[in-house]
Protein backbone atom coordinates (compact mmCIF):
# COMPACT_ATOMS: atom_id res chain seq x y z
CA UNK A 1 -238.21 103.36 -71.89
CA UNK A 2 -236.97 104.00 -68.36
CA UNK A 3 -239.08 103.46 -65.32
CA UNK A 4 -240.70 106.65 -64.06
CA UNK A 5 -241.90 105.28 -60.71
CA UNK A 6 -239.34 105.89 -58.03
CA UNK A 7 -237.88 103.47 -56.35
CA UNK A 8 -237.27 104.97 -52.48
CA UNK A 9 -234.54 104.18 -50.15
CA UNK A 10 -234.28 105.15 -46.57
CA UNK A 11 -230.88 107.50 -45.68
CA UNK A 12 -228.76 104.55 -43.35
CA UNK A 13 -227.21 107.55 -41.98
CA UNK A 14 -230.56 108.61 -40.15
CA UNK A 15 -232.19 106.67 -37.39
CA UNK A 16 -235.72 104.92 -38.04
CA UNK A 17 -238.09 103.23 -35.47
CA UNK A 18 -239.51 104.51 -32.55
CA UNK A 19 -238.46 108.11 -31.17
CA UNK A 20 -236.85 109.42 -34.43
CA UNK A 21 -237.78 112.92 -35.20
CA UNK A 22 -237.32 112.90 -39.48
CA UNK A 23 -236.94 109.99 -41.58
CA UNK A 24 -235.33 110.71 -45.26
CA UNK A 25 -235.84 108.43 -48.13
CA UNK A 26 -234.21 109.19 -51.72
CA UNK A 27 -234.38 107.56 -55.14
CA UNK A 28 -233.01 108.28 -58.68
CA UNK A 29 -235.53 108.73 -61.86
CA UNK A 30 -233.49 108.89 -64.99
CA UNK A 31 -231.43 112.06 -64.24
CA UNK A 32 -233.51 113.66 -61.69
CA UNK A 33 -232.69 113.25 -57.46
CA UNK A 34 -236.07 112.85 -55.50
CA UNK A 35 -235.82 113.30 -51.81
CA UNK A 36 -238.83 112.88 -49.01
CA UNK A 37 -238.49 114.01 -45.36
CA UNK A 38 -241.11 113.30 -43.10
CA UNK A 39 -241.64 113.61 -39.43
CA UNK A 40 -243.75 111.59 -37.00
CA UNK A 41 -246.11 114.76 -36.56
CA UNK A 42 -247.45 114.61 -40.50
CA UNK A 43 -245.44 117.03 -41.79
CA UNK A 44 -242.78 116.52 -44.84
CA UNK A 45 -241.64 118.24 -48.08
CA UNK A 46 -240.59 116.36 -51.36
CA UNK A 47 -237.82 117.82 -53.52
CA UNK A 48 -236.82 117.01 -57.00
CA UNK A 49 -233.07 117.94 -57.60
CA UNK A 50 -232.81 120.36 -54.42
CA UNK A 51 -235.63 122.17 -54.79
CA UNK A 52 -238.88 121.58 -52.71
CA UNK A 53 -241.86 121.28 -54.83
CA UNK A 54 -244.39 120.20 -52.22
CA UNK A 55 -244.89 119.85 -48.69
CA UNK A 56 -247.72 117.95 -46.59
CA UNK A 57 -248.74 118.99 -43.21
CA UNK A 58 -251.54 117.20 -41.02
CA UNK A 59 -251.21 113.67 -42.61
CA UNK A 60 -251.64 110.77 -40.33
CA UNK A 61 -248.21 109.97 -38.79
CA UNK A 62 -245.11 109.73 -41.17
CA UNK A 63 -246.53 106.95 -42.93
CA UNK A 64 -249.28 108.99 -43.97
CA UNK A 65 -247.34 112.13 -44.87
CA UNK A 66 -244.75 109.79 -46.90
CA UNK A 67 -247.66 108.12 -48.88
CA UNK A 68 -249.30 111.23 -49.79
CA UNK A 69 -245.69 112.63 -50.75
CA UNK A 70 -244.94 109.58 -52.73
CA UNK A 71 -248.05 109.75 -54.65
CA UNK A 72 -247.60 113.24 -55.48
CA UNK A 73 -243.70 112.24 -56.63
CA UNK A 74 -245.20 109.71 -58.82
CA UNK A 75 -247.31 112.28 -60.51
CA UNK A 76 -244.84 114.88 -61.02
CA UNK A 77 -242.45 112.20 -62.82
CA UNK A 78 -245.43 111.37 -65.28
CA UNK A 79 -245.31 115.15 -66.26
CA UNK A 80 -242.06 114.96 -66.50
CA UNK A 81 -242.19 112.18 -68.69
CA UNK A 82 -245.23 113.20 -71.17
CA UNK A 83 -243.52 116.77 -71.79
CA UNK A 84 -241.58 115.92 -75.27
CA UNK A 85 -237.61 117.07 -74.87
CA UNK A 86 -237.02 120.39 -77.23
CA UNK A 87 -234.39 119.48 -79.55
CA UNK A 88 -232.36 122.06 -81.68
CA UNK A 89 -232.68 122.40 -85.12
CA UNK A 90 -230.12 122.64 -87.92
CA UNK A 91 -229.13 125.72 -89.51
């Protein structure tokens, strides 16, 4: 059984540290591409494959709004991973 907890990366093309304005992280889970931005201010969206299925705003920093996305990235993977795959039946 493959690992549904993500395991995130930061984007090497983006600058971290002090002064940066949005920090991206990916990671791979089974088939699907998860992606975080977040921004120093407590903002940030999460998307799964491209699409943005959550956002944050008013976390604590980009620590906070990453942790909070995370958690919720964690979650939706579960889901993901209890719904049973439909498989097609012989004629």
């Amino acid at each position: 059984m493959n690992t549904i907890k993500p395991s995130w990366k930061p984007n090497p093309g983006m600058p971290v540290g002090k002064g940066e304005t949005v920090q991206q992280f990916f990671a791979t889970v089974a088939s699907d591409k998860l992606e975080i931005e977040v921004a120093p201010w407590g903002e940030g969206a999460l998307k799964v494959n491209g699409v943005q299925i959550a956002q944050v705003k008013g976390a604590n920093g980009s620590r906070g709004a990453f942790r909070d996305l995370k958690k919720i990235a964690e979650r939706h993977m579960r889901k993901r991973a209890a719904v049973p795959i439909a498989r097609p039946t012989a004629h």
